[in-house]
N, C-alpha and C. Protein backbone atom coordinates (compact mmCIF):
# COMPACT_ATOMS: atom_id res chain seq x y z
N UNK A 1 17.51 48.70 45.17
CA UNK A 1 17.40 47.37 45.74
C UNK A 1 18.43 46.46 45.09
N UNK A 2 18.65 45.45 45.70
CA UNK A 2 19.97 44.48 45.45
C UNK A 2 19.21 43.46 44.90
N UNK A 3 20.46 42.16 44.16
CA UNK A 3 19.34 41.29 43.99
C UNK A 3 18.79 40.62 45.04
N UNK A 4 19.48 40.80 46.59
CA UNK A 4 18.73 40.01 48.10
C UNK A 4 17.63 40.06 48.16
N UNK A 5 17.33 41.70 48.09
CA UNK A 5 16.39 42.37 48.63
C UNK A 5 14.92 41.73 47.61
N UNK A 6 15.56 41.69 46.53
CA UNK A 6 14.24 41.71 45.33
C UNK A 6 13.95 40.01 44.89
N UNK A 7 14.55 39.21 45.73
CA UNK A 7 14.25 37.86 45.45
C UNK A 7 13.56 37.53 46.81
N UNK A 8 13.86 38.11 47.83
CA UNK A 8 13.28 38.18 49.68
C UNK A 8 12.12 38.68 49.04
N UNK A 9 11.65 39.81 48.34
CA UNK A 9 10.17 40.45 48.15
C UNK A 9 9.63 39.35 47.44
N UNK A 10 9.80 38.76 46.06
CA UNK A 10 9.52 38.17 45.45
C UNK A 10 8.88 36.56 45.91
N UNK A 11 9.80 36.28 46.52
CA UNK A 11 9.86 34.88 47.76
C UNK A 11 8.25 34.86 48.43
N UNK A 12 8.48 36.52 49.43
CA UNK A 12 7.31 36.52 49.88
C UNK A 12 6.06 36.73 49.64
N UNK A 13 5.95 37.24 48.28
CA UNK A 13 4.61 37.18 47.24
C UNK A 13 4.48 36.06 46.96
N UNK A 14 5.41 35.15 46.43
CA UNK A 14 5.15 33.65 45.96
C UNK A 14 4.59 32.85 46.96
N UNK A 15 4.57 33.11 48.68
CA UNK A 15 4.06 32.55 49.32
C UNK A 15 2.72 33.20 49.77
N UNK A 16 2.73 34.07 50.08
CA UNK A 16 1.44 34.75 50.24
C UNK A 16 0.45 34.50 48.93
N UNK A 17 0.81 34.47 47.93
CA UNK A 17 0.06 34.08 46.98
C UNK A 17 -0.62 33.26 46.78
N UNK A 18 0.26 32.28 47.03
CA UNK A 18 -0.04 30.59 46.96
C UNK A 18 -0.75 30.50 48.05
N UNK A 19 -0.76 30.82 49.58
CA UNK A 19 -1.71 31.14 50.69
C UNK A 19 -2.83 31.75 50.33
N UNK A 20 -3.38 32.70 49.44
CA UNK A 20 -4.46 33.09 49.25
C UNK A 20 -5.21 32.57 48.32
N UNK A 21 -4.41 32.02 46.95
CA UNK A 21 -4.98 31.27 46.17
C UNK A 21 -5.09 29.56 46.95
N UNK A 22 -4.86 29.34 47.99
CA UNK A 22 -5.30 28.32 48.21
C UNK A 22 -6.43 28.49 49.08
N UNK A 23 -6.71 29.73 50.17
CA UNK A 23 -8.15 29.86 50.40
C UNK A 23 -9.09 30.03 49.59
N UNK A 24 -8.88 30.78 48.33
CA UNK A 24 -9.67 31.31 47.46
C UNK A 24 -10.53 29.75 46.99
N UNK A 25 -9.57 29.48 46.44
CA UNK A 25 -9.92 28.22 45.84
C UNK A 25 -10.70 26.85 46.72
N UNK A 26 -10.24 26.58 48.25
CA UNK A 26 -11.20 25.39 48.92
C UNK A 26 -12.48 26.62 49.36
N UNK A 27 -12.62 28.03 49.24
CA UNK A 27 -13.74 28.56 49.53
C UNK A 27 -14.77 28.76 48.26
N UNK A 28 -14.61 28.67 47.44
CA UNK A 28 -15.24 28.45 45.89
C UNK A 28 -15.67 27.54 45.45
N UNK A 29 -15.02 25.96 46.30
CA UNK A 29 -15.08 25.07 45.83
C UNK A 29 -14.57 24.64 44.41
N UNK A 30 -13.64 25.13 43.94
CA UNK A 30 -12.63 24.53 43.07
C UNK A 30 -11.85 23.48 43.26
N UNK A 31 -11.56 23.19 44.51
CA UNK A 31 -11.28 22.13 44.68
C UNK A 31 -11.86 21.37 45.85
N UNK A 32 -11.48 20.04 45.39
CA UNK A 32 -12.98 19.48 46.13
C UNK A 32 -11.76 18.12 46.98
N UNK A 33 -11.95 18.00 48.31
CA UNK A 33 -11.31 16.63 48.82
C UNK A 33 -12.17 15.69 48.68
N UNK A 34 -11.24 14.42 49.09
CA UNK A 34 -11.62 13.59 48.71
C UNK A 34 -12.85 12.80 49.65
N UNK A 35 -13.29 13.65 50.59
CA UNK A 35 -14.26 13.29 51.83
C UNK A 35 -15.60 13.80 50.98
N UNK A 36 -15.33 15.33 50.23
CA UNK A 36 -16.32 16.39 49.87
C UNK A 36 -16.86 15.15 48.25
N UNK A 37 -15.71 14.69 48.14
CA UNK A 37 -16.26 13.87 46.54
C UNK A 37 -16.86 12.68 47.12
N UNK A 38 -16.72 11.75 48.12
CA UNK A 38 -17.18 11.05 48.45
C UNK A 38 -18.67 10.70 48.93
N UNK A 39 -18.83 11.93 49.12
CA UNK A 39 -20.22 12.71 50.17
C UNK A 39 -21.03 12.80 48.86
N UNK A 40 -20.50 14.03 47.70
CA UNK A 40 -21.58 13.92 46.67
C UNK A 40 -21.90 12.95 45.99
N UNK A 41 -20.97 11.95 45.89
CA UNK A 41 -21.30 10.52 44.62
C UNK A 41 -21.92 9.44 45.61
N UNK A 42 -21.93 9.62 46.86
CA UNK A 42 -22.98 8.64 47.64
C UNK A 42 -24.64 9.49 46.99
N UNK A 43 -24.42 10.64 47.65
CA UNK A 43 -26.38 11.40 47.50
C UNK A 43 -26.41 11.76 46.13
N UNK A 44 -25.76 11.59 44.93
CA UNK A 44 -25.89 11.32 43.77
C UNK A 44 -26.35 10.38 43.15
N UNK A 45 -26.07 9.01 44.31
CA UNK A 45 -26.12 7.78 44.32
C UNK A 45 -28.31 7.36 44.93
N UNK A 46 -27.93 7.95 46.29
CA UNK A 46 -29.60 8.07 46.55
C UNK A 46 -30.66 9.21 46.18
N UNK A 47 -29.85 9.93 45.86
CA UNK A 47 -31.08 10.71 44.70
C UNK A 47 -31.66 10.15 43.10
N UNK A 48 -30.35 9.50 43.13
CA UNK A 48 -31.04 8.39 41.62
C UNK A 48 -31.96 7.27 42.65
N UNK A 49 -31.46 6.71 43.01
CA UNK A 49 -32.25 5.32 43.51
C UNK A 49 -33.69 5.88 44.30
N UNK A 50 -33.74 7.32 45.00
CA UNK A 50 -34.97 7.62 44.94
C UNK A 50 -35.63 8.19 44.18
N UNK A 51 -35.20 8.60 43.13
CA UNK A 51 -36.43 9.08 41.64
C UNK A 51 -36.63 7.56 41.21
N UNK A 52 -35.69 6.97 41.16
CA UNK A 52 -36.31 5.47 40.34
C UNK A 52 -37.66 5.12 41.30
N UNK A 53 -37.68 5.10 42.29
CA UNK A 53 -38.23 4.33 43.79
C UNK A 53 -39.88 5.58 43.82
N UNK A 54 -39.72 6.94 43.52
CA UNK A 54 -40.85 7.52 43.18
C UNK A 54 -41.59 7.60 41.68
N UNK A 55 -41.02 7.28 40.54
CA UNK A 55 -41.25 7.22 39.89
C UNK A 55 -42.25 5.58 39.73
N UNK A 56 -41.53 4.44 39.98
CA UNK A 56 -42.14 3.37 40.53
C UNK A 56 -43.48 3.31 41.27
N UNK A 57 -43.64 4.06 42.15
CA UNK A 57 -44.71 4.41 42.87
C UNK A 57 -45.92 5.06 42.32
N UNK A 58 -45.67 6.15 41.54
CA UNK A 58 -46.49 7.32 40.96
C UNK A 58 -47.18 6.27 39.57
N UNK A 59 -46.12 5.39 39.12
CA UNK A 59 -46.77 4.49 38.34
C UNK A 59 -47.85 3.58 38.38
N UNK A 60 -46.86 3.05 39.57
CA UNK A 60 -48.15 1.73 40.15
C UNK A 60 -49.70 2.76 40.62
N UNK A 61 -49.52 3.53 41.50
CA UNK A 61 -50.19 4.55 41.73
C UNK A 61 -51.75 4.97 40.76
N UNK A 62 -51.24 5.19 39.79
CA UNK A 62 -51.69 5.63 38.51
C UNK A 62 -52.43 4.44 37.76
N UNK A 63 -51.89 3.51 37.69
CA UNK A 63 -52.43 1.95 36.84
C UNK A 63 -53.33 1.31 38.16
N UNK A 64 -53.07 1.26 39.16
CA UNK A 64 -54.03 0.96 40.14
C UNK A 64 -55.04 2.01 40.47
N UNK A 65 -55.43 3.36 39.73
CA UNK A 65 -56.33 4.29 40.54
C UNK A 65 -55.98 3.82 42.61
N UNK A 66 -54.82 4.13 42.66
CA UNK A 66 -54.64 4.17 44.10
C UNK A 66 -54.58 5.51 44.50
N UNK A 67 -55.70 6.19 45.63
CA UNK A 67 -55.79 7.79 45.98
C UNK A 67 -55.45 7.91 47.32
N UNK A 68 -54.71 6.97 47.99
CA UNK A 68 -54.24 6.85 49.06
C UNK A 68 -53.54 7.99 49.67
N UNK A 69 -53.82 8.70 50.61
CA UNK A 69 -53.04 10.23 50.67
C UNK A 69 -51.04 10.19 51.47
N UNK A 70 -50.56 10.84 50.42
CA UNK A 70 -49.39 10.46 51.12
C UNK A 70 -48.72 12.12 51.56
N UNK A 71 -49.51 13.27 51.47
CA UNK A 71 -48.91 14.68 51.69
C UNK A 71 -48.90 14.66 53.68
N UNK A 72 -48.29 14.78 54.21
CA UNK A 72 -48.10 15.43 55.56
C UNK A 72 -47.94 14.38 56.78
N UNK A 73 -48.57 14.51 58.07
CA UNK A 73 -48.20 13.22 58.94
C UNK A 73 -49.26 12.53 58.93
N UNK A 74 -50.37 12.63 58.10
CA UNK A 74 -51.21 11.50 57.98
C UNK A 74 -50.59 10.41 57.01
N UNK A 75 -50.21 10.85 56.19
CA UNK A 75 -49.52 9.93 54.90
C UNK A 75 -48.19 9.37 55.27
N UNK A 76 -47.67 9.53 56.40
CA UNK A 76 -46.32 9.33 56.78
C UNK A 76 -46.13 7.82 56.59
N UNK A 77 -46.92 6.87 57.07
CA UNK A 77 -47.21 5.14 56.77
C UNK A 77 -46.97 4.98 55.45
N UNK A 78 -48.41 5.69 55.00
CA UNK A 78 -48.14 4.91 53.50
C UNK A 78 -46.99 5.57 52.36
N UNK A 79 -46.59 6.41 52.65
CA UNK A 79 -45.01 7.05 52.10
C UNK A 79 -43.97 5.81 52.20
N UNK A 80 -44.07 5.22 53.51
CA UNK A 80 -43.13 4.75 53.69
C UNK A 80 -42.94 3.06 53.57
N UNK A 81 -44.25 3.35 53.58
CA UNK A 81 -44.62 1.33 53.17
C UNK A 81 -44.44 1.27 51.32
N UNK A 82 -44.98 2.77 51.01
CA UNK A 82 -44.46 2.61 49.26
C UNK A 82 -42.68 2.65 48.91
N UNK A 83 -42.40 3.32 49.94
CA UNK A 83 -40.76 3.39 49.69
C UNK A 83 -39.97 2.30 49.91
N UNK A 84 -40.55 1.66 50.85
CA UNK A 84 -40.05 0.24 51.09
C UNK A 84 -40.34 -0.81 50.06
N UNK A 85 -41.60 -0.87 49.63
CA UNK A 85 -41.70 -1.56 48.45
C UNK A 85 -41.66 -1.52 47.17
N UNK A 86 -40.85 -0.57 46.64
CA UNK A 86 -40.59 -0.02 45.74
C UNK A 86 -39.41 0.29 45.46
N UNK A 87 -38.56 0.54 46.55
CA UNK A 87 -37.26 0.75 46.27
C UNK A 87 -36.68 -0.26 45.43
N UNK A 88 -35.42 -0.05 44.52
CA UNK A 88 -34.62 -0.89 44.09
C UNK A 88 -33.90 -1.49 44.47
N UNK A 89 -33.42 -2.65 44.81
CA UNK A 89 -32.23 -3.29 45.21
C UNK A 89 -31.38 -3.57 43.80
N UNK A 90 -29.80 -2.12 44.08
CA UNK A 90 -29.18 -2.69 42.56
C UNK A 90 -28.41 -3.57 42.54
N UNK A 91 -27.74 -4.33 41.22
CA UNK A 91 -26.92 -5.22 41.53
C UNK A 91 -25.91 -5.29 42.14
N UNK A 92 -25.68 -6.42 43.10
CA UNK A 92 -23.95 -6.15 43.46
C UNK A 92 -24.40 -6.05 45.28
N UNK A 93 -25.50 -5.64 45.63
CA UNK A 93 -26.03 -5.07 46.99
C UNK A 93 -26.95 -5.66 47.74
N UNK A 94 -26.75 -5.98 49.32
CA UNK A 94 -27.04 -6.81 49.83
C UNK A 94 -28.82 -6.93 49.96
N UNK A 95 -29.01 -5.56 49.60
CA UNK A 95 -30.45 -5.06 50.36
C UNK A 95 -30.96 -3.41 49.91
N UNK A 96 -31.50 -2.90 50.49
CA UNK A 96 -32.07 -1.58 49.68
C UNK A 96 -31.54 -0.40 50.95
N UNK A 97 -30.91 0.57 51.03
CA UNK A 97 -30.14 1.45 51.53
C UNK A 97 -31.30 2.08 52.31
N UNK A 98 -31.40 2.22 53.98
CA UNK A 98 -32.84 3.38 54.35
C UNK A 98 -32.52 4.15 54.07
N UNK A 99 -31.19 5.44 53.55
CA UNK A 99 -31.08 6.58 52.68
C UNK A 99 -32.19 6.80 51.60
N UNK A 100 -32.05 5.13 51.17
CA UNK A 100 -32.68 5.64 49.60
C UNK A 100 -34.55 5.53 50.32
N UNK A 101 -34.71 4.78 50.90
CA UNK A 101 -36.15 4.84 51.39
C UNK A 101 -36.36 5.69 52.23
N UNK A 102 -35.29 6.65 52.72
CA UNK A 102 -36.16 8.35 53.39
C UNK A 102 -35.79 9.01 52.65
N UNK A 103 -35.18 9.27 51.45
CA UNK A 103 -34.86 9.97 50.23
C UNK A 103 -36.56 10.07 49.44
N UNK A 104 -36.75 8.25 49.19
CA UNK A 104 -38.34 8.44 48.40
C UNK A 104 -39.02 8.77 49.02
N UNK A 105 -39.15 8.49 50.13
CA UNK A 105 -40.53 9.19 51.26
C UNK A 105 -40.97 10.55 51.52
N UNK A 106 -39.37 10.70 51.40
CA UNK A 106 -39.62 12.33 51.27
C UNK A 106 -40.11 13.08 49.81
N UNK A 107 -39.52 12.29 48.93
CA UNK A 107 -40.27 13.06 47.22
C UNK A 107 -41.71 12.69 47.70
N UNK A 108 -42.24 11.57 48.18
CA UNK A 108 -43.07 11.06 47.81
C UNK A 108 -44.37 12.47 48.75
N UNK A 109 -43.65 12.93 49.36
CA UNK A 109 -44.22 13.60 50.23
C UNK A 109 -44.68 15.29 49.46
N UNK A 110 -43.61 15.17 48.81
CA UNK A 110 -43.75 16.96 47.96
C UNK A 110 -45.21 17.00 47.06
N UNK A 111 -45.74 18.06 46.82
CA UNK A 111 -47.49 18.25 47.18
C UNK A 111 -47.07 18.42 45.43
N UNK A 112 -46.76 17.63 44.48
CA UNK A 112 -46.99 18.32 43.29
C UNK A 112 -47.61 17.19 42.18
């Protein structure tokens, strides 16, 4: 082989390479765009604000002996009248996100 021949082979490994290590990698999730980062630090965002918002609840809950049933579609009301009143409004924000109040409704719903 010449040096043509062996920089043409070489060439085409360096691209095929870089083609497979770049599927490899957005299929692994090694790398993450900037839509995919945006997406997790929002529901990062309402998964905190609904543990605060169930935790709130399970409290008041508890100091009031309140046995109000909130498991299945009978409890679906009062899930959601606690999520509403309980949620946090954090600083900086106009109002309380319905993410974060069907986020708590839904913990509020898990049988444990």
């Amino acid at each position: 082989m010449n040096k043509r021949e062996i920089a043409k082979t070489f060439s085409w490994g360096v691209v095929l390479g870089s083609i497979a290590l770049t599927i490899v990698a957005f299929s692994a999730n090694w790398i993450v765009t900037r839509g995919t980062q945006d997406q997790n630090v929002r529901t990062a965002w309402i998964d905190g604000q609904a543990g605060i918002c169930v935790t709130l609840v399970r409290n008041h809950r508890k100091a009031t002996n309140d046995t109000t049933e909130l498991t299945g579609w009978s409890g679906r009301e009062a899930r959601e009248k606690f999520a509403k009143d309980f949620a946090v409004i954090p600083a900086g924000t106009q109002g309380v996100d319905q993410s974060v109040i069907y986020a708590c409704s839904s913990l509020l719903d898990k049988r444990t």
